[in-house]
N, C-alpha and C. Protein backbone atom coordinates (compact mmCIF):
# COMPACT_ATOMS: atom_id res chain seq x y z
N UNK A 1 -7.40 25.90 18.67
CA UNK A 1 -7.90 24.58 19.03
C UNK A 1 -8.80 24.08 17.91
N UNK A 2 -9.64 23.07 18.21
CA UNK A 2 -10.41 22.36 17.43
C UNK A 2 -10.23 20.93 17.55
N UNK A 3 -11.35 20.43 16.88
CA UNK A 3 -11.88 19.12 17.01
C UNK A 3 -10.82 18.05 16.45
N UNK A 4 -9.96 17.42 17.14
CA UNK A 4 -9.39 16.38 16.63
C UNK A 4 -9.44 15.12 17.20
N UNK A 5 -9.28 13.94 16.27
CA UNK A 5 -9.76 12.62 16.26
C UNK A 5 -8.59 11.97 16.65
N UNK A 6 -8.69 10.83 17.78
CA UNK A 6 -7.32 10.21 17.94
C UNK A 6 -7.58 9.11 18.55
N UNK A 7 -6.63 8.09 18.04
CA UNK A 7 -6.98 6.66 18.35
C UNK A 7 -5.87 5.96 18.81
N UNK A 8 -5.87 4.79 19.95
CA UNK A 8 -4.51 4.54 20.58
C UNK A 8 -4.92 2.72 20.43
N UNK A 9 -4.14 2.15 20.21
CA UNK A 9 -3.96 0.83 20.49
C UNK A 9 -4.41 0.14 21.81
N UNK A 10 -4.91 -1.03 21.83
CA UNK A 10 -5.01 -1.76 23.09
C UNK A 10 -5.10 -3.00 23.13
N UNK A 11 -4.14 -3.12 23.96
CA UNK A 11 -4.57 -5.32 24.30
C UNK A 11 -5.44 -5.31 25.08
N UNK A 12 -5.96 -6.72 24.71
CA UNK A 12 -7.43 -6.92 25.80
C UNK A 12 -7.03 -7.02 27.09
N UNK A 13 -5.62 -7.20 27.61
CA UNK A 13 -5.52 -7.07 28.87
C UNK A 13 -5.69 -5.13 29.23
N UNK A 14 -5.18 -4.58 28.56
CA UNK A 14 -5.57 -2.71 28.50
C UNK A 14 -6.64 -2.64 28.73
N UNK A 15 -7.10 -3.36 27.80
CA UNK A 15 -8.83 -3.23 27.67
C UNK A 15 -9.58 -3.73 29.04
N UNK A 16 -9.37 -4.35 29.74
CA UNK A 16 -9.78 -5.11 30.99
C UNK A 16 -9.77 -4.17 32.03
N UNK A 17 -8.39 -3.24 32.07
CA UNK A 17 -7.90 -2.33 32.66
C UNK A 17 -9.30 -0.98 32.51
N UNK A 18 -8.71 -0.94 31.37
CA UNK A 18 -9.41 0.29 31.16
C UNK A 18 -10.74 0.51 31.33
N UNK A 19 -11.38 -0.63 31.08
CA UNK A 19 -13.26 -0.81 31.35
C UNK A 19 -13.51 -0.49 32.95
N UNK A 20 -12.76 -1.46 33.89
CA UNK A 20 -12.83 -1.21 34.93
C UNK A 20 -12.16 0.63 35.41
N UNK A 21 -11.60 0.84 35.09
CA UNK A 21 -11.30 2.64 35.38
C UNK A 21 -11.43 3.58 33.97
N UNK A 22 -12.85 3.67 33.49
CA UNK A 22 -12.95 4.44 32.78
C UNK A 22 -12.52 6.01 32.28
N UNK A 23 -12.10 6.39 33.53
CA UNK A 23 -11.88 7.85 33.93
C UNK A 23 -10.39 8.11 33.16
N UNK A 24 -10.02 6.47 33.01
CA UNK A 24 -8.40 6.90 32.67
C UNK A 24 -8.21 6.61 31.18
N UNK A 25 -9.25 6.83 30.01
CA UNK A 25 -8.95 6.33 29.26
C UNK A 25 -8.62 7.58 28.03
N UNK A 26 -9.42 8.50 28.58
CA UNK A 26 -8.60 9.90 28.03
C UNK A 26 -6.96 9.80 27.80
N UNK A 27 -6.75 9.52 29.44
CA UNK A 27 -5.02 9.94 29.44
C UNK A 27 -4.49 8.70 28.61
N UNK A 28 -4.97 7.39 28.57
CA UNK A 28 -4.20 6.52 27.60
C UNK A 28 -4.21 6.87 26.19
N UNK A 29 -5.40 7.11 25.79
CA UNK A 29 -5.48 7.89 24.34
C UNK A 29 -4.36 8.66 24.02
N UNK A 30 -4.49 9.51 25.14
CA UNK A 30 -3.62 11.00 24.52
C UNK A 30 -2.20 10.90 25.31
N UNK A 31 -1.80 9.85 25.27
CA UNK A 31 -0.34 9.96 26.14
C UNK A 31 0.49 10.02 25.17
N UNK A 32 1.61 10.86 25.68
CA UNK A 32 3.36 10.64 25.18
C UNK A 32 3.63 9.51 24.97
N UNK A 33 3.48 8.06 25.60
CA UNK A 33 3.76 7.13 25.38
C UNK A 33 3.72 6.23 24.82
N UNK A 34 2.06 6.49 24.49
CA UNK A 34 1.27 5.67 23.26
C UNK A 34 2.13 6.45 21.78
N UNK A 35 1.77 7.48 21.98
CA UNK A 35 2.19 8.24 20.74
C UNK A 35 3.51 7.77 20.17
N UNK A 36 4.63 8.04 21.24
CA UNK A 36 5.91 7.78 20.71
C UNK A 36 6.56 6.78 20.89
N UNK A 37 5.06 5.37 21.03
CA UNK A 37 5.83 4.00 20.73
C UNK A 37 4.91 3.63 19.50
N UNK A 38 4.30 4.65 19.17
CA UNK A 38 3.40 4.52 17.69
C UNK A 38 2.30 3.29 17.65
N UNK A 39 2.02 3.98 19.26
CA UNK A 39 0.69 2.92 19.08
C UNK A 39 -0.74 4.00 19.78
N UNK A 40 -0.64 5.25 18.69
CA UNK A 40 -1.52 5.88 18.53
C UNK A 40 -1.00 6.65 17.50
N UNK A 41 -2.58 7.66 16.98
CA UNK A 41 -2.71 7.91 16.11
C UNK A 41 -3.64 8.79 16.12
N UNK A 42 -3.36 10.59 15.63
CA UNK A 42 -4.49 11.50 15.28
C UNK A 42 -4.34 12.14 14.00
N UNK A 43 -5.54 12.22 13.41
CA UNK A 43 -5.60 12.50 12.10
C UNK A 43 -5.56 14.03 12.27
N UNK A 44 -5.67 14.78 13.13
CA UNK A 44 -5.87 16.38 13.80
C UNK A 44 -7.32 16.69 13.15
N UNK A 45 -7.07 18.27 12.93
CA UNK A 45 -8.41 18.38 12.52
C UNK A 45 -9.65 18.00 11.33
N UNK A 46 -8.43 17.42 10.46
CA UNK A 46 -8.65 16.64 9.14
C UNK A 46 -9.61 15.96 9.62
N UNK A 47 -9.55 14.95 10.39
CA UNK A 47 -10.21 13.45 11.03
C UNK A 47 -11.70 13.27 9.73
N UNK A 48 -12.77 14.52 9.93
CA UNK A 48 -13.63 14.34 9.48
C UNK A 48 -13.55 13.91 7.59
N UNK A 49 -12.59 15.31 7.41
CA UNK A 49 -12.29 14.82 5.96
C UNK A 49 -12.00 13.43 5.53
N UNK A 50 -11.16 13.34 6.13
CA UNK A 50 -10.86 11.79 5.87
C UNK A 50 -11.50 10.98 6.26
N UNK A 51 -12.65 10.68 7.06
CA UNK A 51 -13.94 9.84 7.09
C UNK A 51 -14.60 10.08 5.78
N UNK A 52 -15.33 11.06 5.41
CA UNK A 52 -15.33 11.55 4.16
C UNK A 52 -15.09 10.96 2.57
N UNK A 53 -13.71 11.01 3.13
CA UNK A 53 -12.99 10.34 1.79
C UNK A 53 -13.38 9.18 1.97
N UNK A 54 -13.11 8.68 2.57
CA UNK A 54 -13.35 7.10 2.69
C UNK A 54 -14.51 6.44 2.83
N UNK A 55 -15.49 7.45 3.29
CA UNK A 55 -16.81 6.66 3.31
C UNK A 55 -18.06 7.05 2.37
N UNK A 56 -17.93 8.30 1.37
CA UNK A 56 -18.85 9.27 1.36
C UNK A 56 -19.97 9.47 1.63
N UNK A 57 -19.60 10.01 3.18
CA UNK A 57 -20.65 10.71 3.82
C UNK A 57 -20.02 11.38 5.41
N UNK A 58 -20.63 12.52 5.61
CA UNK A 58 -20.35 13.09 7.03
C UNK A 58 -20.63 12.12 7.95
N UNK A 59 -21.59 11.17 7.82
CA UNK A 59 -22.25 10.92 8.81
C UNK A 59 -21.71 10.03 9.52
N UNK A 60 -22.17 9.10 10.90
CA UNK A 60 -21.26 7.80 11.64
C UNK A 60 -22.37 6.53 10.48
N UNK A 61 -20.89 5.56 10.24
CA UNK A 61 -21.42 4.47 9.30
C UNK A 61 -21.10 3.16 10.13
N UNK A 62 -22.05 2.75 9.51
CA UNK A 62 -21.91 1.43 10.40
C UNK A 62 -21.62 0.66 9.07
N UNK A 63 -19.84 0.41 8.75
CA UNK A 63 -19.73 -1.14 8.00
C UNK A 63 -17.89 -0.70 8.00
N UNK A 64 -17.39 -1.53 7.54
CA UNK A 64 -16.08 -1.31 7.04
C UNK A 64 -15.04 -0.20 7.31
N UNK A 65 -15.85 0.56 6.64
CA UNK A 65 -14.92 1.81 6.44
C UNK A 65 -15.33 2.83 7.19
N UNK A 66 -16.56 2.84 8.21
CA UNK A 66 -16.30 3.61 9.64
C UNK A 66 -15.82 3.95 10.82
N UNK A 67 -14.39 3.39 10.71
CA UNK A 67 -13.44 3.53 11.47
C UNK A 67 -13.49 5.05 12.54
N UNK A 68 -13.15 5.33 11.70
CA UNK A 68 -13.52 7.06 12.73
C UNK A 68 -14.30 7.32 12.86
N UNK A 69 -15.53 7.61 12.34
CA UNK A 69 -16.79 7.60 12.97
C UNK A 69 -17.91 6.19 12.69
N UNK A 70 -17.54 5.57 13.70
CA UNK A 70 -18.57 3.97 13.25
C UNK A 70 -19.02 4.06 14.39
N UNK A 71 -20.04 3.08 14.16
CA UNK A 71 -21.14 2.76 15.55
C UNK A 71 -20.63 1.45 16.36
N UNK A 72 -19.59 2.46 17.17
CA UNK A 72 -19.27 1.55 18.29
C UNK A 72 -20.08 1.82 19.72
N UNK A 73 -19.20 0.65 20.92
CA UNK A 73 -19.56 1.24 21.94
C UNK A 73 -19.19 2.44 22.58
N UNK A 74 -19.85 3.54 23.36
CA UNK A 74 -19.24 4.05 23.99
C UNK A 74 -18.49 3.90 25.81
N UNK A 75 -17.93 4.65 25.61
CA UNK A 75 -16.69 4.14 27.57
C UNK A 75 -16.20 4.86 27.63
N UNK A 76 -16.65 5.46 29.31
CA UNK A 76 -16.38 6.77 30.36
C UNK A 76 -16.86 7.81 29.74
N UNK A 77 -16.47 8.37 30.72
CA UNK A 77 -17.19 10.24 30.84
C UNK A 77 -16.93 11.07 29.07
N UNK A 78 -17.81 11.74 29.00
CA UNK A 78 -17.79 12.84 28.07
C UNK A 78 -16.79 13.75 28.22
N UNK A 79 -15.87 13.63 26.87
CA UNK A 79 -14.85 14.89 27.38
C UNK A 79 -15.11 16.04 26.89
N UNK A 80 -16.00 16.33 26.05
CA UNK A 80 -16.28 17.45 25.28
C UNK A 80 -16.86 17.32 24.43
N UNK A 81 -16.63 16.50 23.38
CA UNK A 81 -17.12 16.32 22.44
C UNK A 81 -17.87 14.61 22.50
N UNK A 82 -18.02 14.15 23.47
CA UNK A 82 -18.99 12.93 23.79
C UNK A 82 -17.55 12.23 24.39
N UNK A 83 -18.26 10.24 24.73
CA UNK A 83 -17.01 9.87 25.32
C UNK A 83 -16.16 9.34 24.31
N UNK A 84 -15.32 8.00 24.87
CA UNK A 84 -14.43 7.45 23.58
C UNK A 84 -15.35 6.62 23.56
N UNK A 85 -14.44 5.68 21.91
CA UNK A 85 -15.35 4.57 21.73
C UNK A 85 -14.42 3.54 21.37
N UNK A 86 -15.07 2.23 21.94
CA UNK A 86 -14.58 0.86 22.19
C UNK A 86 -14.13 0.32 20.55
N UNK A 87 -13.28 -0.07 19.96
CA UNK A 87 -12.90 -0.33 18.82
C UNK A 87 -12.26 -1.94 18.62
N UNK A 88 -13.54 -2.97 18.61
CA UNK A 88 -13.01 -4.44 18.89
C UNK A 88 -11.41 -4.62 17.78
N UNK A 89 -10.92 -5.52 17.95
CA UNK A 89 -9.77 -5.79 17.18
C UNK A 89 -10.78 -6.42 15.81
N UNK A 90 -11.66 -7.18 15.70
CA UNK A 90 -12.31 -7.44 14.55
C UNK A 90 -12.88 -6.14 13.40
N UNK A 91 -13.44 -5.35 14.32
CA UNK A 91 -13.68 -4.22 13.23
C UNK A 91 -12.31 -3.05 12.57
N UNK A 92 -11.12 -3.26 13.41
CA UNK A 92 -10.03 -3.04 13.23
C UNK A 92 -9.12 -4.02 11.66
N UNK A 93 -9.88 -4.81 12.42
CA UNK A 93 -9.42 -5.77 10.31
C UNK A 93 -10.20 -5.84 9.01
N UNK A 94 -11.58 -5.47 9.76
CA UNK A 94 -12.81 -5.61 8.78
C UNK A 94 -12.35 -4.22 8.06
N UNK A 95 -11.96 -2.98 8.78
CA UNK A 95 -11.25 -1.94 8.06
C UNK A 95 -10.38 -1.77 7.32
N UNK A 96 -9.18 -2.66 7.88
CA UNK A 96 -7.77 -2.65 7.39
C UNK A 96 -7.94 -3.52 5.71
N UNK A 97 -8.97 -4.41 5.98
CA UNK A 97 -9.21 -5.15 4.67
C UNK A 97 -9.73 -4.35 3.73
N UNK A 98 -10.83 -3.73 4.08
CA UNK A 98 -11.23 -2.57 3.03
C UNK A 98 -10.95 -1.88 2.46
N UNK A 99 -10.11 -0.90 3.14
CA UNK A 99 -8.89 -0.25 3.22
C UNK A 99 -7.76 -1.07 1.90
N UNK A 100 -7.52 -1.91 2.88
CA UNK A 100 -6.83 -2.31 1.26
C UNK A 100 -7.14 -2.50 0.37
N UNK A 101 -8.57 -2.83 0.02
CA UNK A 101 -8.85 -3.37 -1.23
C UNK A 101 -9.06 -2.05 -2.34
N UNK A 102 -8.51 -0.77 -1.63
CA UNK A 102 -8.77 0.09 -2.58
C UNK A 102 -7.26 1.02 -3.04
N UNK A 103 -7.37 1.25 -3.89
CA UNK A 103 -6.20 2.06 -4.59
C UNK A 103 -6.09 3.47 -3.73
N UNK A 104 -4.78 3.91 -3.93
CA UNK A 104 -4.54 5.72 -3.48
C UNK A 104 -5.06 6.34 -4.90
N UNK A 105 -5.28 5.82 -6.47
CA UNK A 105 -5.95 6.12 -7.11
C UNK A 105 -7.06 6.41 -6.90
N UNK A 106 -7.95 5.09 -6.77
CA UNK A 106 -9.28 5.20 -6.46
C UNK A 106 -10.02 6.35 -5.12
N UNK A 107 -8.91 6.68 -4.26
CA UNK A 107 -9.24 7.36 -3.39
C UNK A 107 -8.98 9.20 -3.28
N UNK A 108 -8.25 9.32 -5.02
CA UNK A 108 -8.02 10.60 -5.20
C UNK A 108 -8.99 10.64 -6.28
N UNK A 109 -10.02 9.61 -7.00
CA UNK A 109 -10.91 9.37 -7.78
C UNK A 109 -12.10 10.13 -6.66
N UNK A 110 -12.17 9.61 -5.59
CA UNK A 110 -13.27 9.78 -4.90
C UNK A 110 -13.32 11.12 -4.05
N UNK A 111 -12.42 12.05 -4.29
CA UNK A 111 -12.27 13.28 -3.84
C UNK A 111 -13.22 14.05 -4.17
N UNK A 112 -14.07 14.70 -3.17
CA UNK A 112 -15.24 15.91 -3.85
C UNK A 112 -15.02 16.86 -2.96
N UNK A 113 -14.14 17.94 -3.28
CA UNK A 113 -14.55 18.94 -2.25
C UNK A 113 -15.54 19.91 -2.22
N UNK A 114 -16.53 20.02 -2.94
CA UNK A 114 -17.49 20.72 -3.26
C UNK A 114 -18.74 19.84 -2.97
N UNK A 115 -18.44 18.43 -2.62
CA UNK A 115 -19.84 17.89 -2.02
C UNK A 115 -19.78 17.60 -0.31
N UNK A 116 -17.91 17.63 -0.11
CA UNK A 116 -17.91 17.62 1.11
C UNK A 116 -18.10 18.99 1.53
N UNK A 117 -18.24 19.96 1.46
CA UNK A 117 -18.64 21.37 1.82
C UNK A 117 -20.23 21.47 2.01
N UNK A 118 -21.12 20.62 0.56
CA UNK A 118 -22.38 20.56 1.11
C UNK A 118 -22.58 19.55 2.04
N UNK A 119 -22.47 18.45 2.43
CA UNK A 119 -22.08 17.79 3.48
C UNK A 119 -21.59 18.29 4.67
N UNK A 120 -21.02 19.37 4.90
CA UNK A 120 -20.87 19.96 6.13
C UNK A 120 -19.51 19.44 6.99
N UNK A 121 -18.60 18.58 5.97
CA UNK A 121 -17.73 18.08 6.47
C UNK A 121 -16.63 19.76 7.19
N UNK A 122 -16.23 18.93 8.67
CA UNK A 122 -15.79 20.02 9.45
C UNK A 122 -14.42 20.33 8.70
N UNK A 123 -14.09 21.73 8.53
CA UNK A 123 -13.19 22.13 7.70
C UNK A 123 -12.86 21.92 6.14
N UNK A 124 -14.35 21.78 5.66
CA UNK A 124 -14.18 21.15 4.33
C UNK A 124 -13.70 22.30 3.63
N UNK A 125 -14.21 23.77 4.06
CA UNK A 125 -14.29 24.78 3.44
C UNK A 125 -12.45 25.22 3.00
N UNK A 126 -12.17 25.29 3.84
CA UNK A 126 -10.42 25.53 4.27
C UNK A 126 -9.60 24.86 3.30
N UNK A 127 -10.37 23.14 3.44
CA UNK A 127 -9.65 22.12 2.33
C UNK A 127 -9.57 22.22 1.09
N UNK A 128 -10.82 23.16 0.83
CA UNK A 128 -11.00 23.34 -0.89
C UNK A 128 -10.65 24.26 -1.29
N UNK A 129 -10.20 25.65 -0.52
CA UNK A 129 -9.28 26.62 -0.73
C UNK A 129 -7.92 25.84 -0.95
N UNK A 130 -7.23 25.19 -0.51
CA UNK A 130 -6.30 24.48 -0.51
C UNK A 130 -5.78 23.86 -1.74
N UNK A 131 -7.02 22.96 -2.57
CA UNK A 131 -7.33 22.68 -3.88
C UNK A 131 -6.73 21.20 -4.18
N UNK A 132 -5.46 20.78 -4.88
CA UNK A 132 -4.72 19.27 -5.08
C UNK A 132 -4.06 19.72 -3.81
N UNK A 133 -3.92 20.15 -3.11
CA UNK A 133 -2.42 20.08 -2.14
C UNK A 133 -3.54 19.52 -0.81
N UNK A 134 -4.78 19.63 -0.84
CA UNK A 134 -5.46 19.14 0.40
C UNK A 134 -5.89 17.57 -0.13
N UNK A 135 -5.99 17.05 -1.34
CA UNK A 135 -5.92 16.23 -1.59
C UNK A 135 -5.13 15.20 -0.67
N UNK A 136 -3.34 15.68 -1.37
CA UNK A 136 -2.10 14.89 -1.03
C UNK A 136 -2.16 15.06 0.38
N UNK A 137 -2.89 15.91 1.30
CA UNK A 137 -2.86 15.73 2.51
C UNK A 137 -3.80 15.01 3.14
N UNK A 138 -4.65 14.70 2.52
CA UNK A 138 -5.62 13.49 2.99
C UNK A 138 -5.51 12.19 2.54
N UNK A 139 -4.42 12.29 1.57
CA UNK A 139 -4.06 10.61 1.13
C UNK A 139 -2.61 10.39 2.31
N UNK A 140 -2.13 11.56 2.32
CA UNK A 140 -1.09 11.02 3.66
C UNK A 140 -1.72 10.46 4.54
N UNK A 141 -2.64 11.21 4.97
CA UNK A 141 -3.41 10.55 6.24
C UNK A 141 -4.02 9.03 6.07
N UNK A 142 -4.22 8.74 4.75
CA UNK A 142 -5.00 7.46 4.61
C UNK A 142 -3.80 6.69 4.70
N UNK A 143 -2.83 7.20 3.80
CA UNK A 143 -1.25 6.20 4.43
C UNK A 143 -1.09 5.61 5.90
N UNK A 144 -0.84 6.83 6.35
CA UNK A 144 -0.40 6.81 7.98
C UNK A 144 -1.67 6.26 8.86
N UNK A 145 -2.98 5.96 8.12
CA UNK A 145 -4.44 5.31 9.04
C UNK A 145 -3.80 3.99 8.64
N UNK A 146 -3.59 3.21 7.48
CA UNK A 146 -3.60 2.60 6.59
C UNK A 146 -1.96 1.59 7.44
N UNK A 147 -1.23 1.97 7.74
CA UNK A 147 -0.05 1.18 8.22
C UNK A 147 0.02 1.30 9.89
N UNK A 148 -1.03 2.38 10.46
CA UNK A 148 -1.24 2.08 12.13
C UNK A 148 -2.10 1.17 11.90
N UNK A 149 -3.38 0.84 11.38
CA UNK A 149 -4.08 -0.22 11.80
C UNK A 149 -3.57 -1.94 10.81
N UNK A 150 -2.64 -1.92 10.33
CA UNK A 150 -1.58 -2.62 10.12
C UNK A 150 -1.00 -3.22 10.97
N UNK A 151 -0.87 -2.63 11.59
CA UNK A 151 0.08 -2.95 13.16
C UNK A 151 -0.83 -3.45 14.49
N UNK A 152 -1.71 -2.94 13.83
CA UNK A 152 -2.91 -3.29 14.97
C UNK A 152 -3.74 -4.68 14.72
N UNK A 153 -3.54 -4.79 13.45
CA UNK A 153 -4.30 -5.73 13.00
C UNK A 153 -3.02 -7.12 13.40
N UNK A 154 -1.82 -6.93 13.07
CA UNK A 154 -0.30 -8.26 13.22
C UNK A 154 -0.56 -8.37 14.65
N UNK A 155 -0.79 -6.95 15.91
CA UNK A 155 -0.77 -7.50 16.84
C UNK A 155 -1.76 -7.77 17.72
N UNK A 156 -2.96 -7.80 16.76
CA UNK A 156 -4.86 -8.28 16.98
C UNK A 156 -5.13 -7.25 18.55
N UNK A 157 -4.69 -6.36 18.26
CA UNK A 157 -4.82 -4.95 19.44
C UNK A 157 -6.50 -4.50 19.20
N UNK A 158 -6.87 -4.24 19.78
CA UNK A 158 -8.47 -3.43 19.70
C UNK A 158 -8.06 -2.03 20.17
N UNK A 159 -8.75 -0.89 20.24
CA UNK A 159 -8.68 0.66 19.88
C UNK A 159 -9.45 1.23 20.63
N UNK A 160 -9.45 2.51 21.58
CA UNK A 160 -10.15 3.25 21.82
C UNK A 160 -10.04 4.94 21.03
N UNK A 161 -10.80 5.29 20.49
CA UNK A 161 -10.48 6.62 20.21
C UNK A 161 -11.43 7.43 20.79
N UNK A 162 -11.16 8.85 20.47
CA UNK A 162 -11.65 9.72 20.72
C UNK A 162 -11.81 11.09 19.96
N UNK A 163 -12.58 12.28 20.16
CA UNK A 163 -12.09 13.14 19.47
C UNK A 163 -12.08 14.35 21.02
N UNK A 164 -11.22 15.11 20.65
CA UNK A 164 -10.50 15.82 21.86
C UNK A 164 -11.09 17.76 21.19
């Protein structure tokens, strides 16, 4: 097991839904259905790395590029690792824009695995045994973040994620 990050799509009518029955927003996150109509998304245990990359720093950021860990709201119960969090469709573009404005260059420029280790990023240690090949696996992930909130952004969806 371990800590993984996962984020599912939502219309504000979902969203209406879901506020009022908080209890159920686990199972929308993590459903078969979201998943395999590709309107969710987990980075697995990576999640942190790739906050990381993209933001440098472990920590939750509040601007742009804190998508996975940003200072949103939180909604419903604690599943383990705290509850989910509310992901407006605006900070969903304020990302996607950022996001674009940067190269897969610039983002294999910004690779430190030896500062994400002092940083404490979860599994940094593993990643840097790994060496260029954990690289190309964290720029996949910025791909595959990078064309779900794409989709999210054409169909102005807002997000709940979580980490499980």
């Amino acid at each position: 097991m371990g800590m993984i990050w996962v984020m599912a799509r939502a219309s504000d009518h979902e969203v209406a839904a879901l506020r009022a029955d908080p209890e159920s927003i686990y199972d929308f996150v993590n459903s078969e259905e979201a998943y395999t109509a590709g309107r969710s998304i987990d980075l697995d245990k990576q999640w942190h790395a790739v906050h990381f990359l993209l933001t440098g720093t472990a920590d939750v950021v509040n601007g742009p590029l804190g998508l996975i860990l940003g200072m949103f709201e939180e909604v419903g119960p604690n599943h383990g690792y705290g509850p989910a969090w509310f992901i407006p469709a605006k900070a969903i573009g304020a990302f996607h824009t950022a996001l674009s404005a940067h190269s897969d260059e610039e983002w294999a420029r910004r690779y430190d695995a030896a500062a994400a280790i002092s940083d404490q990023v979860y599994l940094a240690e593993t990643l840097a045994d790994e060496g260029e090949e954990a690289l190309r696996f964290l720029q996949a992930d910025v791909a595959r973040l990078r064309a779900f909130v794409s989709a999210a952004v054409d169909a102005n969806d807002n997000a709940f994620a979580l980490i499980t």
